[in-house]
Structures are given as C-alpha cells and as structure tokens.
Protein backbone atom coordinates (compact mmCIF):
# COMPACT_ATOMS: atom_id res chain seq x y z
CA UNK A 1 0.00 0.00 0.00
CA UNK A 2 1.38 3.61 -1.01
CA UNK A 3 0.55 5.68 1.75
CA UNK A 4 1.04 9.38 1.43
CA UNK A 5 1.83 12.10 3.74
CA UNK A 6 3.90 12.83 6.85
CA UNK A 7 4.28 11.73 10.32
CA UNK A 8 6.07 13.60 13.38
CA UNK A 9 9.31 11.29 14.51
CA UNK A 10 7.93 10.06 17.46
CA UNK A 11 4.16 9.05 16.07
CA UNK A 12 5.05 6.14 13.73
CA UNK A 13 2.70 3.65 15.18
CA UNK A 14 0.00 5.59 14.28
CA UNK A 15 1.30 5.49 10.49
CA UNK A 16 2.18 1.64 10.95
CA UNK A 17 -1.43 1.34 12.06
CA UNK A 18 -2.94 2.92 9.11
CA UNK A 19 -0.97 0.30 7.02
CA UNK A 20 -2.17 -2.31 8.62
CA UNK A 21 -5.75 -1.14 8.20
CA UNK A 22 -5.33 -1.58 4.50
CA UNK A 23 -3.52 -4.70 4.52
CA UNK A 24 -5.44 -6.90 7.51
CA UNK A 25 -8.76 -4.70 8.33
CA UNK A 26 -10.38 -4.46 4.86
CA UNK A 27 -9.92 -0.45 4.76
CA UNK A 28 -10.13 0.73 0.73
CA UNK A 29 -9.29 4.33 0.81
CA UNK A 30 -8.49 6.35 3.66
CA UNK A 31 -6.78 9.11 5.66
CA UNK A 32 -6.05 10.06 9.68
CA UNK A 33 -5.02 13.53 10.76
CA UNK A 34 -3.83 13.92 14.91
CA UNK A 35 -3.00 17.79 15.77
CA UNK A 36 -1.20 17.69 19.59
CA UNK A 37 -1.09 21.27 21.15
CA UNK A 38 -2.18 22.60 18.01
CA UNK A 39 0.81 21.63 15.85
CA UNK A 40 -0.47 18.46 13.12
CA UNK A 41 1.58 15.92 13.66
CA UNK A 42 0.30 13.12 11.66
CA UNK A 43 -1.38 13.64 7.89
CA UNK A 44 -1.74 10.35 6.10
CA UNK A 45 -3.85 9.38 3.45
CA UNK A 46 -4.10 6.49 1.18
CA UNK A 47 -6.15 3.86 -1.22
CA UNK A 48 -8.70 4.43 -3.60
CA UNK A 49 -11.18 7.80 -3.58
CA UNK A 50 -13.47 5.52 -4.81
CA UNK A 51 -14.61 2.72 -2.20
CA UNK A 52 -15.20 0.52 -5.76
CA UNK A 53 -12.78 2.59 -8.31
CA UNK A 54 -9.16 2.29 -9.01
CA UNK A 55 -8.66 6.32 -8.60
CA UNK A 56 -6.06 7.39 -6.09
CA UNK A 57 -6.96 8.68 -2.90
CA UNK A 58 -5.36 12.75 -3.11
CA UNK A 59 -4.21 15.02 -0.25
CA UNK A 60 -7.47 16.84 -0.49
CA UNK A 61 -10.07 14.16 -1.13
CA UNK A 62 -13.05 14.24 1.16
CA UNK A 63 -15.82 12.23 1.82
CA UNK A 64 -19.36 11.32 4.08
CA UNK A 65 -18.58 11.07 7.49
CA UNK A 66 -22.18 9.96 8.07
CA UNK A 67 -22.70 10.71 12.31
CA UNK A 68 -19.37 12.12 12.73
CA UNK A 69 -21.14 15.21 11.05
CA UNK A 70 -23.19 15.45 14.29
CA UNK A 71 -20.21 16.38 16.27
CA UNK A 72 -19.33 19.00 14.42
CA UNK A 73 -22.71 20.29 14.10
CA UNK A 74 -22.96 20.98 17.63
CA UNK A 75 -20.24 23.02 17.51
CA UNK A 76 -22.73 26.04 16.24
CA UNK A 77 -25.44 25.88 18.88
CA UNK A 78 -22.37 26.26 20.91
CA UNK A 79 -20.78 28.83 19.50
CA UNK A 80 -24.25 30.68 19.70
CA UNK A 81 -24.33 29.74 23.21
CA UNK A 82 -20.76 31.38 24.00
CA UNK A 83 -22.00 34.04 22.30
CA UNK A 84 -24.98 34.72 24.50
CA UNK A 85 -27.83 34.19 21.25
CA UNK A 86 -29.23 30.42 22.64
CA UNK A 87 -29.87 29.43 26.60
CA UNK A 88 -28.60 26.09 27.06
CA UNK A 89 -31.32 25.97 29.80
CA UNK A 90 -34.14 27.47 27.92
CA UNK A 91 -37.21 25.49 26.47
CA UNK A 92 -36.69 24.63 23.11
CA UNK A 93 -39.86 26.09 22.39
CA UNK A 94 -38.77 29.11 23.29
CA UNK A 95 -37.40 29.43 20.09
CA UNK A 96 -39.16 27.20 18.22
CA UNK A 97 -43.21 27.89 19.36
CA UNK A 98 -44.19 24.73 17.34
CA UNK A 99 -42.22 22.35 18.87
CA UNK A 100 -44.15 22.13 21.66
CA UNK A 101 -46.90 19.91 20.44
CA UNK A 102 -47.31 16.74 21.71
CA UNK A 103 -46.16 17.52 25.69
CA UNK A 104 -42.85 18.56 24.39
CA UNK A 105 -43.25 22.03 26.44
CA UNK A 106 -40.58 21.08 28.71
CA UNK A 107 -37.61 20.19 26.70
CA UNK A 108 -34.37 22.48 27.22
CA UNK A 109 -32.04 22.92 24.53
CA UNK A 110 -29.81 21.36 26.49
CA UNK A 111 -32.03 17.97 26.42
CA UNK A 112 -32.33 17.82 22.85
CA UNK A 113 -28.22 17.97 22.37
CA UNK A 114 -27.81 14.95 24.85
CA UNK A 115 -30.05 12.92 23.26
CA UNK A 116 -32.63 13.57 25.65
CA UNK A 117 -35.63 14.97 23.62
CA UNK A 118 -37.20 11.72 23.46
CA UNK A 119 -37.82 11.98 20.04
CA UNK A 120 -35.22 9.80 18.11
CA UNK A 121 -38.24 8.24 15.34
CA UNK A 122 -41.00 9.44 13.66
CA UNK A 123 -44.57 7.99 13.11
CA UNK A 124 -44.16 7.74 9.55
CA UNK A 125 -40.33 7.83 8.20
CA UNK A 126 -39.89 10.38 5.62
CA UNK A 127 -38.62 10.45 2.27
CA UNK A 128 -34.90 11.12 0.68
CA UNK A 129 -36.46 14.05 -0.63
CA UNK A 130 -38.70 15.35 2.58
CA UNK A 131 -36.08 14.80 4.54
CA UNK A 132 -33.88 17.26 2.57
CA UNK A 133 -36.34 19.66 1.89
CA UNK A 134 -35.70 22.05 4.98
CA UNK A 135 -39.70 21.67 5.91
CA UNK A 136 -40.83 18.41 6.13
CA UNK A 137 -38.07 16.89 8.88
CA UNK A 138 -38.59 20.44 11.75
CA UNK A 139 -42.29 19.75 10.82
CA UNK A 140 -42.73 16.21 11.67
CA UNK A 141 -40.30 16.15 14.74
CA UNK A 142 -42.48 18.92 15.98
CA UNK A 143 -45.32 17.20 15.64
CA UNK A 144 -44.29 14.12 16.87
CA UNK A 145 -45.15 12.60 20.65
CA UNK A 146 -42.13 11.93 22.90
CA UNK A 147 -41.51 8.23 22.99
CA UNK A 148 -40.12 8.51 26.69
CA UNK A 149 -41.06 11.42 29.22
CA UNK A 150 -38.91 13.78 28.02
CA UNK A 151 -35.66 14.44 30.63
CA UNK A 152 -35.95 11.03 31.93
CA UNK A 153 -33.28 9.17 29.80
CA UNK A 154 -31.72 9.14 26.87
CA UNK A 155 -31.62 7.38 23.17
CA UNK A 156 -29.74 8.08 20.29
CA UNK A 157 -31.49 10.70 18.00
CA UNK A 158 -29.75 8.95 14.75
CA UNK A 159 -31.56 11.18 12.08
CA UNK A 160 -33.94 13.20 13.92
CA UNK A 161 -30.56 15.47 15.28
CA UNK A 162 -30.67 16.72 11.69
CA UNK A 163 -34.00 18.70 12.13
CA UNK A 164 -34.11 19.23 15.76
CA UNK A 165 -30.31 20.93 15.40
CA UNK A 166 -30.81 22.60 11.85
CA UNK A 167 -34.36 24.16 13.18
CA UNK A 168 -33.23 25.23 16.32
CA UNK A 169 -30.02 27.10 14.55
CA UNK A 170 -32.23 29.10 11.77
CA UNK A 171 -34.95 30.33 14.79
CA UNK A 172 -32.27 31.78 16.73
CA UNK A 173 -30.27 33.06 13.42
CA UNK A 174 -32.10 33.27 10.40
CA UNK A 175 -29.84 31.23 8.52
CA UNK A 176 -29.43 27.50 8.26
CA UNK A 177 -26.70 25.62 9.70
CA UNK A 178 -24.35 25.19 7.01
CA UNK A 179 -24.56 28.29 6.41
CA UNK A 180 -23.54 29.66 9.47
CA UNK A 181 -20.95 26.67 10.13
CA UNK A 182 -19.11 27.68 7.05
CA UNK A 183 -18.93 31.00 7.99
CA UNK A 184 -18.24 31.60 11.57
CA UNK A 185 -16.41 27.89 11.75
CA UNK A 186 -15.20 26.41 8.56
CA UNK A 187 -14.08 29.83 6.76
CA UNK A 188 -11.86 31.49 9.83
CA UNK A 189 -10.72 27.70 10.72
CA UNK A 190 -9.52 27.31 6.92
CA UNK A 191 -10.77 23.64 7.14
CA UNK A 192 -12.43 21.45 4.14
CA UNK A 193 -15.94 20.66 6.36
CA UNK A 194 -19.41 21.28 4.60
CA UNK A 195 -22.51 20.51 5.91
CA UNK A 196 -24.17 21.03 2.37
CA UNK A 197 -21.79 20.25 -0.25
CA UNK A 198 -21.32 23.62 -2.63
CA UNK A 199 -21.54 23.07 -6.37
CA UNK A 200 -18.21 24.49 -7.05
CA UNK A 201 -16.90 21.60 -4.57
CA UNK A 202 -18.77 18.89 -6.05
CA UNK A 203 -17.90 20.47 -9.71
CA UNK A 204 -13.93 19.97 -8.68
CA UNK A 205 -14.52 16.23 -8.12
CA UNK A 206 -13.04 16.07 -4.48
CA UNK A 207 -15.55 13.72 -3.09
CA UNK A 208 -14.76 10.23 -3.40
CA UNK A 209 -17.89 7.80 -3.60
CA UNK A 210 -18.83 5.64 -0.33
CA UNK A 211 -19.56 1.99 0.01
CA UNK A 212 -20.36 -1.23 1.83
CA UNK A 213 -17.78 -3.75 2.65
CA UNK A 214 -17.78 -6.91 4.14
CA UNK A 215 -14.28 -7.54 6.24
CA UNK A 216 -11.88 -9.72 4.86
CA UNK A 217 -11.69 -13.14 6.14
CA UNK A 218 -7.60 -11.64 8.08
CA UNK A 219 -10.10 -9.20 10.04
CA UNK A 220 -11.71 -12.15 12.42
CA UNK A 221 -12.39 -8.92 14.69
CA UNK A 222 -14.43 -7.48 12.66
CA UNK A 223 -17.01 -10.88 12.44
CA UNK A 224 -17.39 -10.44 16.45
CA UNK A 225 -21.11 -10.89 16.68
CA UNK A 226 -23.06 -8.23 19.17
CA UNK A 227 -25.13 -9.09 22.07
CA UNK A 228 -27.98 -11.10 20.70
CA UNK A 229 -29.91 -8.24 22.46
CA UNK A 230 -28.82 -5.70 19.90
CA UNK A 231 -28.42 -8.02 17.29
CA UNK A 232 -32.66 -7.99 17.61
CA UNK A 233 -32.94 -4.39 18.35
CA UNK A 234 -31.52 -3.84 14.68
CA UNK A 235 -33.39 -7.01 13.04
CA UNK A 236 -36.74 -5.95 14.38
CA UNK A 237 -39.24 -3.70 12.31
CA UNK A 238 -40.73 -2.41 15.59
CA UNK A 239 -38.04 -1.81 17.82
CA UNK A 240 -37.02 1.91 18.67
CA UNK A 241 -33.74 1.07 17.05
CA UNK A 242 -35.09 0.31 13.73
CA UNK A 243 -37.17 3.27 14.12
CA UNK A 244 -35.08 5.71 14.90
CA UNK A 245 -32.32 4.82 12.09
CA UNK A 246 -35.50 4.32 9.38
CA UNK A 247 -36.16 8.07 10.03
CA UNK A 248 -35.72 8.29 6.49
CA UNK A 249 -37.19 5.22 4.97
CA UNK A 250 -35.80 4.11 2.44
CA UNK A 251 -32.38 5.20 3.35
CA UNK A 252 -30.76 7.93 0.74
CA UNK A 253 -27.89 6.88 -1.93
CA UNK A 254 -25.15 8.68 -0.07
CA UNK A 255 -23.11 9.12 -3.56
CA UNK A 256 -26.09 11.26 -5.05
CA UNK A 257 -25.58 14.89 -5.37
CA UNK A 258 -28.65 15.77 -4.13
CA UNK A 259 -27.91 14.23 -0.57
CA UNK A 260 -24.49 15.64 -0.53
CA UNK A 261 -25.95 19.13 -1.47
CA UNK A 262 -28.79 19.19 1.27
CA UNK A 263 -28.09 20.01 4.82
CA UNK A 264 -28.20 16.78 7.53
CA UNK A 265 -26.44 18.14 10.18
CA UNK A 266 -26.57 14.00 11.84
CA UNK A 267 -25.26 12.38 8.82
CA UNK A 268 -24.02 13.35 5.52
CA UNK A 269 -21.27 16.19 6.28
CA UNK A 270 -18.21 15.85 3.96
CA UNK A 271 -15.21 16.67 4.62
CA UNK A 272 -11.47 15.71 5.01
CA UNK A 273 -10.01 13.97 8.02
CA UNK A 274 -6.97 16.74 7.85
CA UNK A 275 -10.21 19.24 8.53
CA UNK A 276 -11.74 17.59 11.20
CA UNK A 277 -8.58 16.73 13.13
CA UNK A 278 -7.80 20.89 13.06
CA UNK A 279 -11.47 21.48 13.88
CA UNK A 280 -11.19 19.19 17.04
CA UNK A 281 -8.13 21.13 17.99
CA UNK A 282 -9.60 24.40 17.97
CA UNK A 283 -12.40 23.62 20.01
CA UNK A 284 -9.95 22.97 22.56
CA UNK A 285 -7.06 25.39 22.50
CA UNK A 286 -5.13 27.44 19.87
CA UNK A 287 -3.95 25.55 16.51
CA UNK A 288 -1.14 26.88 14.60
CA UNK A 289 -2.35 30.27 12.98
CA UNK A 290 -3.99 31.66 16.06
CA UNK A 291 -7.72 30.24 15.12
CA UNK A 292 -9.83 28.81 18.20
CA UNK A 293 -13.17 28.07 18.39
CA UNK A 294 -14.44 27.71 22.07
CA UNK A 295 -13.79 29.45 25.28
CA UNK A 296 -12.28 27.13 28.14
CA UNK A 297 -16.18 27.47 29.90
CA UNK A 298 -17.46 25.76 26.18
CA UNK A 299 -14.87 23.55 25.73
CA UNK A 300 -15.58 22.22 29.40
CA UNK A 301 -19.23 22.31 29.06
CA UNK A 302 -19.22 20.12 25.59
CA UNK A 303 -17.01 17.08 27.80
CA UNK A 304 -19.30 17.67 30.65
CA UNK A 305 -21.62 14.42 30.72
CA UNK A 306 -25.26 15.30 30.41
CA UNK A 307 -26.30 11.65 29.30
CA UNK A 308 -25.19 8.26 30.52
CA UNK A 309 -26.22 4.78 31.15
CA UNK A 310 -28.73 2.58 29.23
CA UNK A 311 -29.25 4.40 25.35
CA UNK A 312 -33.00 3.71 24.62
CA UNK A 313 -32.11 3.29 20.99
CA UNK A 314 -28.33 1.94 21.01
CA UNK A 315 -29.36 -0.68 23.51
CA UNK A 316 -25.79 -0.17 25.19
CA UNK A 317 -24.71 1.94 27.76
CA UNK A 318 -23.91 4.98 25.91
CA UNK A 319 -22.35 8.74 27.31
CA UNK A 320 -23.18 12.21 25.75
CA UNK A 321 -22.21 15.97 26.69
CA UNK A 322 -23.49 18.91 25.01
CA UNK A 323 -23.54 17.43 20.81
CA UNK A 324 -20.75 14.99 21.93
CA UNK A 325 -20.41 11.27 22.39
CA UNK A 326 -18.24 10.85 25.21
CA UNK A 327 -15.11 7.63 25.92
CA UNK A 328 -17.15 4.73 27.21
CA UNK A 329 -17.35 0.57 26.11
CA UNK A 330 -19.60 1.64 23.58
CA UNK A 331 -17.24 4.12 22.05
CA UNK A 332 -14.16 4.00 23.60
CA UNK A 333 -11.64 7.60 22.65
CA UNK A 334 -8.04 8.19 23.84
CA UNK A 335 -9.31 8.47 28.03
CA UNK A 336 -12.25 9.68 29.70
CA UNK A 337 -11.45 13.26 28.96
CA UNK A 338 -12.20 12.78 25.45
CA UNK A 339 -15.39 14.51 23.27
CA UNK A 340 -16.15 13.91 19.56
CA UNK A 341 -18.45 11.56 17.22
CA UNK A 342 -18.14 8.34 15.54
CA UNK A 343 -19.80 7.42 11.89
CA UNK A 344 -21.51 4.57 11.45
CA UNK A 345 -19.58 2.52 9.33
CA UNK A 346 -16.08 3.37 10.31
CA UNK A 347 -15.10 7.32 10.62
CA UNK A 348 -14.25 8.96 13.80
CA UNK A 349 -13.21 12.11 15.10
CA UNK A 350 -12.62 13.96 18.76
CA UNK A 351 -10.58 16.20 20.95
CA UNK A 352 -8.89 14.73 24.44
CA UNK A 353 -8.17 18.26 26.14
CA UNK A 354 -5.72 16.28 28.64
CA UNK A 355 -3.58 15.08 26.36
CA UNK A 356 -4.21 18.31 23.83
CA UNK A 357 -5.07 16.11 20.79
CA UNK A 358 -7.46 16.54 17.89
CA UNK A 359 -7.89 13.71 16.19
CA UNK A 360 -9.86 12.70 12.42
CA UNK A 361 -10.43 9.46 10.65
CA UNK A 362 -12.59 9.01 7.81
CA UNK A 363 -12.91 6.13 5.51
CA UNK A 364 -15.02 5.35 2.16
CA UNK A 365 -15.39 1.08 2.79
CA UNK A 366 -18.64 1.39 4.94
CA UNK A 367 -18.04 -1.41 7.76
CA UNK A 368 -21.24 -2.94 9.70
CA UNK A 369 -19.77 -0.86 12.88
CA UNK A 370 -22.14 1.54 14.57
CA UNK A 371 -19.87 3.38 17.03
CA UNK A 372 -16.29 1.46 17.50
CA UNK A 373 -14.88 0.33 14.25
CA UNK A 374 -11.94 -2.13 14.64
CA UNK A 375 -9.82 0.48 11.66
CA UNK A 376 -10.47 3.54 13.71
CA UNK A 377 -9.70 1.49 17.40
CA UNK A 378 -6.96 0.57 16.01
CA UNK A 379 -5.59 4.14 15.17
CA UNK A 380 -6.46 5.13 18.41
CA UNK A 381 -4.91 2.96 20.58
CA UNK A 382 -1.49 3.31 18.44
CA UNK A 383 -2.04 7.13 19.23
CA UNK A 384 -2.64 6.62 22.82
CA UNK A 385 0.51 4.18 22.81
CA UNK A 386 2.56 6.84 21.82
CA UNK A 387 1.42 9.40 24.10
C-alpha cells in the first residue's frame, strides 16, 4: 500500500497502524489527521477515492462522514451559546413555538443535544427528498409525541438530530446551519468541512464515492457478533432502534448529489479527516495560525456528561455531553477526557483536552460498525501508545 503524507518522529505507530488497516482490516481508501497542542503531527492518506474505483486517494479528497457530522454540528449551537444568542437551559420552544406539540413544552435545549428529547423516530419515516427539503423533517419532529417522558433518559437521536439541530439554529439566526458553520467555523478555521456540499466543490470532483464492505476473512475482529440483544434491536421492524435509524425510509444513496448538497447536520457532512482533526483542535485550544473556536467554559461544558447509562435506541450503555459522544465501552476515545463523534460505518473524530489532541479518521469502505470500528480502534490505541 502507497501511503502518502507525513508523520512527526515520534508518532510512527499511528502510520504503521494505518498500514495495517489496508492490509489486515479491509480499509479501501483512507486518511487520519492527529493535531497535539495545536501543531499536526500526523497527515496520512491512502487507497482508492473511490470505495469501488481504481482512482487514487489525493491530499485533499473528502468524503461522508455519516454521524461524525453530528459532532461538528454541535459546535454552532455552541458557539451561539458562548455568544450569549441560545440558553442552554431554555425550552426549546422558546425558540421554536411549534415544537411544543405533543407535551414537548418542557424540553431544554440542552435535552435535545444529549439525546434527551425523546424523540429519536417518527410515526411515519420520511422520504430522501422530505427529509432534505428544509420543511418536512422540523415539521414532523415537531409534531411528533415523545416516545419517553422527556428528561428522563436518553436514546440516540440517529436522524432526527438533523432537524431538531438545523431548526433550532435558523430560529435563533435566520440562517441554516451550514450556512452559518461555514462561515463563523469552517471559513476562519480554513478547514475542508461542509454541511451542504457547494456546487463548485462537487464540480472539482473532491468527493470520493462511499460503500459497503464486508471484512476480509484476516479481520476475524471485525465478524465479532453483538449481544444477541442488539443483534434484535436492529433485526426488528418495531423496535425503537429500527425506528429511529429508518427516520428516512428508504435510506438515501449517499453518492447522489442531491444528498451531498442538502443540509443533515446528523449524517451526511463531507469533509477531510486533515479538517476535522484541526477542527477538534480548535475547540480545545489554539492551533497553529492563532484560530480557536471555544472558550475554556465551552470547551468544558461540551465534555461535561449530560447523558449516561442505558441508550434507549443503542441498547448499550452509551455517554453524551453537550452534541458529543463521550469515551465509554460503547465508544471507547483516547481516556475519559475525550469529546467527539463516531460514523456509522467506520469514521471517527474527537478532541482529548488532557492530552491536547485533535484527532480525524474518515474512511469510504462502509463497515457494519455503529460506534467502535476495529480500523479507527486501532488508530487510536497506536495514538494513545505513543502518548
């Protein structure tokens, strides 16, 4: 495998890793990015763009990051937050008068960014094209009954976190959330990140195509079979789980320009893992030029659990701050300090304000992982190894 790039002396493993994800894991094309105290100290990339093509991966390709978008998308309520527009402790439908329906009155914004808006599936899934609309999604999800008393646990909000975030964002603003993530975030940060592809990006032919793999028969790790009782949660029709990831029913060709173009600030941001690795660093301290993005109080307050314990739709005990899956069995980061957001399927990305690393994964061979892929684990514990 030709792998491209460069490597601090002193982070090797993490490079020998990435090798070894391409010869023993099944990985097709793929790069890792790790900033330490702001400095990047590993930029690797390698493969095909193409999960099924013969093109070669390039310093700047990007790709879906499918959930790992959600991390990043909290980043702007956030920011709003810091910047005194949106009370963390404020009912939703404060903002959002609609929202209320159902006996949603008493949701705080800070509920529906842990995963606690009880709200993670809709009565009636929507279509590839309703749920991109902009109007159909905030509509439903505002319509839509709690399927828990809301505040009294939690459960991954899979697809829903597109509309709940992305509504929430243009009430306070005025403008959606790619919009304002690419200009108060993406822009000053100088990194490749869109939630909402732009034509003249998807005109220059960055974005590499996406696609399911099955592991090679070398990856025996990856055939570990889950508890039987999430191995029903996913097979059954009914179950909460289903629901919740059938949001959008039937689920959208990721490779189509019209899903890369629309805004789903839970799944289809594309970027590069050079991008997301700088991002991660700026939310908690100063990378190279200067740029930050969060005040020690916000960096704090997205680490700060707000969720734990049985996940209602992950059927695994599962942590959350503020937009942020937090180190735990279920997704385990560099140490308990850690933020950020797996992608179902096999990208990864988060900060560890301990150890002052930023850290970005992102793959186009579409594993059967939900939130700890055997490529990205690996990466991660040769990082932690290191440090």
């Amino acid at each position: 495998m030709d792998i491209q790039g460069v490597v601090t002396a002193g982070f090797e493993p993490v490079r020998d890793a990435f090798v070894r994800n391409f010869e023993v894991l099944g990985d097709r094309g793929a790069a890792v990015a790790v900033y330490r105290d702001g400095r990047k100290v590993v930029d690797l990339w390698g493969g095909t763009k193409d999960a099924d093509g013969t093109a070669p991966w390039t310093e700047d390709t990007a790709q879906v990051v499918r959930s790992a978008t959600k991390g990043v998308a909290a980043a702007v309520p956030l920011l709003l937050h810091q910047r005194g527009l949106l009370d963390l402790d404020a009912p939703v439908g404060a903002y959002w008068p609609e929202f209320k329906a159902g006996g949603k009155e008493k949701i705080l914004v800070r509920d529906l960014l842990a995963h606690r808006a009880g709200v993670p599936a809709l009565d009636r899934g929507l279509t590839a094209a309703e749920a991109a609309d902009g109007v159909s999604g905030p509509r439903a999800v505002a319509a839509q009954h709690p399927f828990w008393e809301p505040g009294t646990g939690h459960g991954y909000h899979a697809q829903t976190y597109s509309w709940l975030l992305s509504e929430l964002v243009l009430r306070v603003t005025g403008r959606t959330l790619g919009c304002v993530l690419a200009e108060e975030i993406a822009e000053p940060l100088g990194v490749d990140f869109w939630i909402g592809l732009p034509d003249a990006e998807a005109e220059a032919g960055r974005v590499g195509r996406v696609a399911p793999v099955e592991p090679p028969e070398s990856a025996g790790v990856l055939r570990t079979r889950p508890r039987r009782n999430v191995s029903e949660a996913y097979a059954d029709p009914a179950s909460l789980t289903r629901r919740a990831f059938a949001a959008i029913d039937p689920l959208p060709d990721e490779n189509a320009p019209a899903y890369r173009a629309a805004e789903l600030p839970a799944s289809n941001g594309i970027g590069t893992a050079r991008a997301l690795a700088r991002f991660y660093a700026a939310t908690i301290g100063v990378v190279e030029d200067g740029a930050r993005i969060f005040t020690p109080a916000t960096t704090a307050l997205a680490a700060r659990e707000h969720s734990a314990g049985a996940d209602r739709v992950l059927v695994v005990n599962t942590r959350f701050g503020a937009g942020y899956m937090l180190h735990g069995p279920a997704s385990p980061l560099l140490s308990p300090a850690s933020f950020g957001h797996p992608g179902r399927g096999g990208s990864l990305a988060f900060a560890d304000p301990e150890a002052g690393i930023g850290f970005g994964y992102v793959t186009n061979a579409l594993a059967k992982s939900v939130t700890a892929d055997p490529r990205a684990q690996a990466l991660v514990r040769a990082l932690k190894s290191v440090l």
